[in-house]
C-alpha atoms as a PDB file:
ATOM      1  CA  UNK A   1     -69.245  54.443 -32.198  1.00  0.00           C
ATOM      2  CA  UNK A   2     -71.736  55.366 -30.029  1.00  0.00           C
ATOM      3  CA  UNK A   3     -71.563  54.130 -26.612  1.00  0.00           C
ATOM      4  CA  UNK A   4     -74.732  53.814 -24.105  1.00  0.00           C
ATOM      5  CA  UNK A   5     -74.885  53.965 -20.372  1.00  0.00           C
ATOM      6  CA  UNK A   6     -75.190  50.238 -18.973  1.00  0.00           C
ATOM      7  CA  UNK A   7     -76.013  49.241 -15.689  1.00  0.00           C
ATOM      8  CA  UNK A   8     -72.820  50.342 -13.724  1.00  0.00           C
ATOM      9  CA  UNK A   9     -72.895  48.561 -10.532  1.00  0.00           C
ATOM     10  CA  UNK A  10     -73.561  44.802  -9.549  1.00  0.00           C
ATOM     11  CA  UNK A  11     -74.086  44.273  -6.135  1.00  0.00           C
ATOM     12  CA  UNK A  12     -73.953  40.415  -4.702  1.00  0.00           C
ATOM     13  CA  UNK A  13     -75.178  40.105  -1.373  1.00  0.00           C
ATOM     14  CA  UNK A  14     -75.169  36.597   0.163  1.00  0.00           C
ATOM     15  CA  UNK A  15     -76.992  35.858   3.498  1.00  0.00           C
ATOM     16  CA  UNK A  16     -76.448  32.369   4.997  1.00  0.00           C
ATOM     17  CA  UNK A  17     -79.537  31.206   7.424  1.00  0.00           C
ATOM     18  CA  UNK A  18     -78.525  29.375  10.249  1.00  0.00           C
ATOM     19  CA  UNK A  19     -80.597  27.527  12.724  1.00  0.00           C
ATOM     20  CA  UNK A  20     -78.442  28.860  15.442  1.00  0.00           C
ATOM     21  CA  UNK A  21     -77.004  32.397  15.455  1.00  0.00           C
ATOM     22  CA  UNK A  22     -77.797  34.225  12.200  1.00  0.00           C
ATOM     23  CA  UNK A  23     -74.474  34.729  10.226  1.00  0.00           C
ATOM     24  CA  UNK A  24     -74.421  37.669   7.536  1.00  0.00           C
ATOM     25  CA  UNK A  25     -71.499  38.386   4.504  1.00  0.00           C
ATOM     26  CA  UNK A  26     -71.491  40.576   2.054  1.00  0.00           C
ATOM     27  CA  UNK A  27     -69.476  40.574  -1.045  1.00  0.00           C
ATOM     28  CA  UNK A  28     -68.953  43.350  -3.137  1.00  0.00           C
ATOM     29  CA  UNK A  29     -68.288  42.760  -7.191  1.00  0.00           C
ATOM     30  CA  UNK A  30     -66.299  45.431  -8.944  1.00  0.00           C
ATOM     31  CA  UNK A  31     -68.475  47.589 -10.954  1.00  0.00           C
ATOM     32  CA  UNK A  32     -69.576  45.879 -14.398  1.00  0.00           C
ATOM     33  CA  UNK A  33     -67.138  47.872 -17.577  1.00  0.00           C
ATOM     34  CA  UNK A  34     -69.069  50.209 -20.056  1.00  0.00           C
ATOM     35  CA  UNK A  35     -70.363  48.359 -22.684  1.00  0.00           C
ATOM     36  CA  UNK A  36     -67.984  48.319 -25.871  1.00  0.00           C
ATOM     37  CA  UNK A  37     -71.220  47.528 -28.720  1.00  0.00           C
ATOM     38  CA  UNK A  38     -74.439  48.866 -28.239  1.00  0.00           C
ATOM     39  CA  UNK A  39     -75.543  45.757 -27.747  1.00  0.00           C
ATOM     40  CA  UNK A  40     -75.529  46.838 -23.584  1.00  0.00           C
ATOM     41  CA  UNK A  41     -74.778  43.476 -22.537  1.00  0.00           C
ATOM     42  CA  UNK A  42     -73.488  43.009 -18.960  1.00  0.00           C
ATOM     43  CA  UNK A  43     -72.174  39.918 -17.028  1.00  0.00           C
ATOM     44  CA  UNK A  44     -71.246  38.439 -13.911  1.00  0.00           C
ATOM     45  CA  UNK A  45     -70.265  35.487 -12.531  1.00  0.00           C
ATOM     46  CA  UNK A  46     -70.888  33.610  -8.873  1.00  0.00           C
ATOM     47  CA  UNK A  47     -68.953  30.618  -7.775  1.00  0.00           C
ATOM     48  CA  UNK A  48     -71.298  28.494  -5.518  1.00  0.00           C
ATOM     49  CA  UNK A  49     -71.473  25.131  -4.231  1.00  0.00           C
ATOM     50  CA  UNK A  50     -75.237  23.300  -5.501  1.00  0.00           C
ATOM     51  CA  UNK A  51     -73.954  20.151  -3.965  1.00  0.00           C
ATOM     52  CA  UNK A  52     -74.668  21.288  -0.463  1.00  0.00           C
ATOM     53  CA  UNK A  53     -76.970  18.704   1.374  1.00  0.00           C
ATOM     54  CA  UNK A  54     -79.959  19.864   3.596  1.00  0.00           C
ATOM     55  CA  UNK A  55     -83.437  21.091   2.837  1.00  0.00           C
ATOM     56  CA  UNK A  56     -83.243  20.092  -0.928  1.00  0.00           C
ATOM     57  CA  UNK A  57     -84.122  22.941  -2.591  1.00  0.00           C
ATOM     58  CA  UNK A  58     -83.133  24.677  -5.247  1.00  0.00           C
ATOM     59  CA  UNK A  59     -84.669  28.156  -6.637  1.00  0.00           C
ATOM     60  CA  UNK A  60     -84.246  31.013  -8.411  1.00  0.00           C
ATOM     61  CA  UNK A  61     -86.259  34.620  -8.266  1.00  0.00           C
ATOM     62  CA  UNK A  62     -85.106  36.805 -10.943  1.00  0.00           C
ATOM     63  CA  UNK A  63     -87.236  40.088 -11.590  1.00  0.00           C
ATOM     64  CA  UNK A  64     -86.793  42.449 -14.343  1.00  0.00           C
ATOM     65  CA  UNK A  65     -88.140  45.080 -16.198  1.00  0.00           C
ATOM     66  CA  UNK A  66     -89.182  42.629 -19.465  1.00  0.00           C
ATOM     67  CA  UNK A  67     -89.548  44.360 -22.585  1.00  0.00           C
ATOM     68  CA  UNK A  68     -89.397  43.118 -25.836  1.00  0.00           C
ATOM     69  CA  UNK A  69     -85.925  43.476 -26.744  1.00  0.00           C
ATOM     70  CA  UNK A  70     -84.437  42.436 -23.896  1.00  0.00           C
ATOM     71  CA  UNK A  71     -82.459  39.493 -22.673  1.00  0.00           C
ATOM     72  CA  UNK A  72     -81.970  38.497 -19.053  1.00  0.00           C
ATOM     73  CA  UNK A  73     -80.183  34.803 -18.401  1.00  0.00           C
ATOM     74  CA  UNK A  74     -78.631  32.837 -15.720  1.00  0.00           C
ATOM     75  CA  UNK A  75     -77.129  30.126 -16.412  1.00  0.00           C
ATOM     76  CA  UNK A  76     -75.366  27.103 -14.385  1.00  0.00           C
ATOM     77  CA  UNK A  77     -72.535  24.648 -14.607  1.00  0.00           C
ATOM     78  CA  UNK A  78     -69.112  23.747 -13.940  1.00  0.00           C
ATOM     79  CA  UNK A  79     -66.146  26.107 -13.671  1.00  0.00           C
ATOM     80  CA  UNK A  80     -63.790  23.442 -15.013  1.00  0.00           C
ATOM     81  CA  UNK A  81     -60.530  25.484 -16.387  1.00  0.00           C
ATOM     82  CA  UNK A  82     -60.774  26.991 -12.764  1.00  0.00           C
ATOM     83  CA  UNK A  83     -60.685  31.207 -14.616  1.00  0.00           C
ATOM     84  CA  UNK A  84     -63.644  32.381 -12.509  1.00  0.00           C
ATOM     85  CA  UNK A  85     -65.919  32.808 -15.338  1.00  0.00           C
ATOM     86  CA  UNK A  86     -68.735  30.023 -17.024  1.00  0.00           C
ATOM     87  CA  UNK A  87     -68.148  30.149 -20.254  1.00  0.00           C
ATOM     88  CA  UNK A  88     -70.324  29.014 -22.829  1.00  0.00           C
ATOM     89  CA  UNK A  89     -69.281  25.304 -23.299  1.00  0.00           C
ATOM     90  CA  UNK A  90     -69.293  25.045 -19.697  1.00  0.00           C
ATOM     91  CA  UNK A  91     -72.568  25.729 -19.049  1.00  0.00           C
ATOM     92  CA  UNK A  92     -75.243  23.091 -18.759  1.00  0.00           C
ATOM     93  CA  UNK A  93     -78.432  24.881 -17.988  1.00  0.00           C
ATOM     94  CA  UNK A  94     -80.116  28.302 -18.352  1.00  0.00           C
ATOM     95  CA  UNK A  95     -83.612  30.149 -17.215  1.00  0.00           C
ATOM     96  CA  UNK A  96     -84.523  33.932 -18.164  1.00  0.00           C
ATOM     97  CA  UNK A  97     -86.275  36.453 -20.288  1.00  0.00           C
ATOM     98  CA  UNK A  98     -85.802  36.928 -23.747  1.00  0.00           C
ATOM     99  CA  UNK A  99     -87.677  38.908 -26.216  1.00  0.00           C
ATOM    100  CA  UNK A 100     -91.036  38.276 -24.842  1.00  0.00           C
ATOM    101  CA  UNK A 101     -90.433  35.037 -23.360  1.00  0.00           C
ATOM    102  CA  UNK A 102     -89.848  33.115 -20.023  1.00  0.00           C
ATOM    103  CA  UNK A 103     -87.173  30.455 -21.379  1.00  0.00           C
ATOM    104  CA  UNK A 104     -84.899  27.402 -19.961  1.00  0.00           C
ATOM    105  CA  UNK A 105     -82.723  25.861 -21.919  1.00  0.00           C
ATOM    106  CA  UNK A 106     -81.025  22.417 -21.112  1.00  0.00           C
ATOM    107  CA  UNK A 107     -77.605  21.930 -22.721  1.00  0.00           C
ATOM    108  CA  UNK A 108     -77.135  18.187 -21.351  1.00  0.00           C
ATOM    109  CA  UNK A 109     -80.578  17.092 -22.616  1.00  0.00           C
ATOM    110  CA  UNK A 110     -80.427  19.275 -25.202  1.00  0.00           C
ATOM    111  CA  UNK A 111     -83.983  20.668 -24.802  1.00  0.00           C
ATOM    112  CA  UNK A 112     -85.041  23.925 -24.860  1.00  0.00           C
ATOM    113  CA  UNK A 113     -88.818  25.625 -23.397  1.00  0.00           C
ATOM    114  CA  UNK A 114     -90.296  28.936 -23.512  1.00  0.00           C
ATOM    115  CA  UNK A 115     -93.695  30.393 -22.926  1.00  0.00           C
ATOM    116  CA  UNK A 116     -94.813  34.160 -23.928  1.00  0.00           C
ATOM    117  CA  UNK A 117     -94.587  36.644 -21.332  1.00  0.00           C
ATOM    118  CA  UNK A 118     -95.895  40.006 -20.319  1.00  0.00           C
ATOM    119  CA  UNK A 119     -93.644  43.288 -20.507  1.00  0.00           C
ATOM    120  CA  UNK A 120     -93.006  45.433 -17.888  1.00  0.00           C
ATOM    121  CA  UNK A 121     -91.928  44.543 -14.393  1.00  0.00           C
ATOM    122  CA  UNK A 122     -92.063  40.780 -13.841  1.00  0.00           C
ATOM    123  CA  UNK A 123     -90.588  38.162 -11.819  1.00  0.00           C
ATOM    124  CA  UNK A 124     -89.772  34.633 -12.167  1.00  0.00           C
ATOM    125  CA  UNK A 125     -90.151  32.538  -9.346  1.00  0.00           C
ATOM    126  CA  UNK A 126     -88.387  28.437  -9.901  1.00  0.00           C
ATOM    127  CA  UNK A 127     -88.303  26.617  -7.245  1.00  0.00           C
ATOM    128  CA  UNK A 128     -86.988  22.642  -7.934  1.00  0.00           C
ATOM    129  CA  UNK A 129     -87.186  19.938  -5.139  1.00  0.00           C
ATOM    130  CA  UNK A 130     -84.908  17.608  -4.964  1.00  0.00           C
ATOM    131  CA  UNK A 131     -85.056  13.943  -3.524  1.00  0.00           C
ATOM    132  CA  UNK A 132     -82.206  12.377  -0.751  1.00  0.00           C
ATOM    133  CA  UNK A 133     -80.236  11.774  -3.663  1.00  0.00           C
ATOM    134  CA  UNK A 134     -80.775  15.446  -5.257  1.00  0.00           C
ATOM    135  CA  UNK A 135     -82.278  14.290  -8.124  1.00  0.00           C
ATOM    136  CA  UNK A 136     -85.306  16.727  -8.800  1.00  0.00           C
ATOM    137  CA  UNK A 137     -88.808  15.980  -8.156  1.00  0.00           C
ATOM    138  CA  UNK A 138     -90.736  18.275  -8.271  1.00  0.00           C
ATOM    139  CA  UNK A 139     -90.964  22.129 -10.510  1.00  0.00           C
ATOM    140  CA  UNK A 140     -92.772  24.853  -9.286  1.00  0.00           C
ATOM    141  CA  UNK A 141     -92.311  27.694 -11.920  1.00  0.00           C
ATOM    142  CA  UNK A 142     -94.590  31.275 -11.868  1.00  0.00           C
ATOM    143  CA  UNK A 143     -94.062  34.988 -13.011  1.00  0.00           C
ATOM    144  CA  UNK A 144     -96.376  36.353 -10.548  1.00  0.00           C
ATOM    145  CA  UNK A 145     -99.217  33.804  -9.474  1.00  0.00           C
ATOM    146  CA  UNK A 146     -99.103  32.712 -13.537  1.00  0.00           C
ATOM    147  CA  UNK A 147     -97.745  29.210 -13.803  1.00  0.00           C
ATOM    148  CA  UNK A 148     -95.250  28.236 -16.356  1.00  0.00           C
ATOM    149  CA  UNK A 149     -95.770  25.201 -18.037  1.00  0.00           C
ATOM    150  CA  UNK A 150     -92.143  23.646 -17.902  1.00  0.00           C
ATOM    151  CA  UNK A 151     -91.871  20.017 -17.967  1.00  0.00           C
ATOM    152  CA  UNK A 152     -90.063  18.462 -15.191  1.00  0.00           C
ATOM    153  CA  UNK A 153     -86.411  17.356 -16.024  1.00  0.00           C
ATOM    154  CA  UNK A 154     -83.574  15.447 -14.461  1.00  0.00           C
ATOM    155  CA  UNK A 155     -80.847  17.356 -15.917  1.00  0.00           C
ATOM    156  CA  UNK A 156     -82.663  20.411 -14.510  1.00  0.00           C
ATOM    157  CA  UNK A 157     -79.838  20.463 -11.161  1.00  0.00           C
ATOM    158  CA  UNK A 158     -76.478  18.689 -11.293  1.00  0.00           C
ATOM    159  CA  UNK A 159     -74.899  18.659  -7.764  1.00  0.00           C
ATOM    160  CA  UNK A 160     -71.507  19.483  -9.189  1.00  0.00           C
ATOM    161  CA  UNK A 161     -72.612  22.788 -10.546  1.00  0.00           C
ATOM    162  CA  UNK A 162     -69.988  25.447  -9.209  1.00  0.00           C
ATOM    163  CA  UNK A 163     -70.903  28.582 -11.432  1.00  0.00           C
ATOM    164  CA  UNK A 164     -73.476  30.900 -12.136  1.00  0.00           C
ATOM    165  CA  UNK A 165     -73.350  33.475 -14.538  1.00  0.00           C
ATOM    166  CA  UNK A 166     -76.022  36.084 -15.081  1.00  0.00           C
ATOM    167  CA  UNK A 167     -76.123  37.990 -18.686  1.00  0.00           C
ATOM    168  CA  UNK A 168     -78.253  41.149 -19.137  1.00  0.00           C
ATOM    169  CA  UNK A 169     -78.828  42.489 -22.855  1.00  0.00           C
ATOM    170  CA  UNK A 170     -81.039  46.058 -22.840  1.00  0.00           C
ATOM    171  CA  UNK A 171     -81.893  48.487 -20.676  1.00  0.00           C
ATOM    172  CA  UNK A 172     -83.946  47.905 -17.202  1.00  0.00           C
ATOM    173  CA  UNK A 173     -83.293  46.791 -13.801  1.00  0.00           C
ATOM    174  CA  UNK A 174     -82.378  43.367 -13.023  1.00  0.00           C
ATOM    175  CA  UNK A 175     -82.387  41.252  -9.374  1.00  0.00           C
ATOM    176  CA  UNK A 176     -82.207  37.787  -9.189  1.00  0.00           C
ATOM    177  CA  UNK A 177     -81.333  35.846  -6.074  1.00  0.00           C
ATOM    178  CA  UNK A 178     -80.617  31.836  -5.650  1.00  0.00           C
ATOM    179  CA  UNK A 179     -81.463  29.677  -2.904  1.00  0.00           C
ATOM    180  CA  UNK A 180     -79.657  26.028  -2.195  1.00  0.00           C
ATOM    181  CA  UNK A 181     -78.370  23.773   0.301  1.00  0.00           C
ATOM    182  CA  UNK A 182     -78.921  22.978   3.813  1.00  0.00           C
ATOM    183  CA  UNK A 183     -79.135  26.769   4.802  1.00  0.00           C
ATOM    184  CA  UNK A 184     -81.129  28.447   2.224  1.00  0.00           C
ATOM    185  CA  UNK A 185     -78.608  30.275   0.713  1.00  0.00           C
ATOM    186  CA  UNK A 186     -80.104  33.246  -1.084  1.00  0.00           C
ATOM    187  CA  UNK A 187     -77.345  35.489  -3.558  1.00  0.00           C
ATOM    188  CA  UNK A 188     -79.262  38.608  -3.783  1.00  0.00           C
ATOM    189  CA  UNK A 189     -77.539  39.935  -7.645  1.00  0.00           C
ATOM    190  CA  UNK A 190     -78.746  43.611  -7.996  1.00  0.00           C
ATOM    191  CA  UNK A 191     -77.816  45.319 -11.927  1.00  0.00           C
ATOM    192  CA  UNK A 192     -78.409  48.543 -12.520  1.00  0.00           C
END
């Protein structure tokens, strides 16, 4: 079997903003295994809280070396059996990249979007408000000043999401980073 390098190292950086005196942590994730297929595909997960109160906002920048046969995804939900890991069944939405096109997919609603992209280095800006009650209001979705025609959805942001997980399929550098809650939290996920 032949095996192929894969990014080795996933770095997770998280930042909170405060008003007051700027606090700073950084987490370190244990480098990602070598791929067993030649499939390439690397994962890692992120416990979060989306439920957090405050400006109302929740986004997602993800940038990426598109080609087209790769796959980049993050997906969200719930963590239920408490391993540390989203698993499939638990997860309830997903954006990315794959095989030429900007995607989300909505489990609950079961609906599913995509739109053709453009290879080579992209990025994927998604920024959601959300209302007092954080229901969403309002999509704002681009890959560079390009809008994305994505309808607006409800089941877009579920406060009780605890998980993210990002897959990458194929070769090419990956970064996304999520922003939520009252203090802008941005995770900064770097694959290489």
């Amino acid at each position: 079997m032949v095996q192929y390098p894969i990014m080795k190292s996933v770095i997770v950086s998280l930042l909170m903003l405060v008003y007051l005196p700027a606090r700073a942590a950084r987490v370190d994730v244990p480098s990602l295994p070598e791929a067993a297929y030649a499939d390439t595909e690397a994962v890692t997960n992120i416990a979060f809280d989306a439920g957090v109160a405050g400006n109302n906002v929740f986004a997602l920048s993800l940038a990426l070396d598109a080609s087209p046969s790769n796959n980049v995804e993050v997906a969200f939900g719930c963590d239920a059996d408490g391993n540390g890991t989203l698993e499939d069944s638990e997860a309830a939405f997903a954006i990315g990249w794959d095989c030429g096109e900007w995607f989300f997919r909505d489990v609950a609603a079961d609906v599913a979007d995509s739109c053709d992209g453009s290879c080579g280095r992209a990025s994927l800006d998604w920024r959601l408000k959300l209302d007092a009650a954080l229901t969403p209001r309002d999509l704002r979705a681009f890959v560079g000043t390009s809008p994305l025609p994505f309808p607006l959805m409800d089941t877009m942001y579920d406060p009780a999401w605890n998980m993210a997980r990002v897959t990458s399929r194929g070769f090419g550098n990956v970064e996304a980073s999520l922003r939520f809650g009252a203090f802008a939290i941005p995770i900064a996920i770097r694959i290489r």
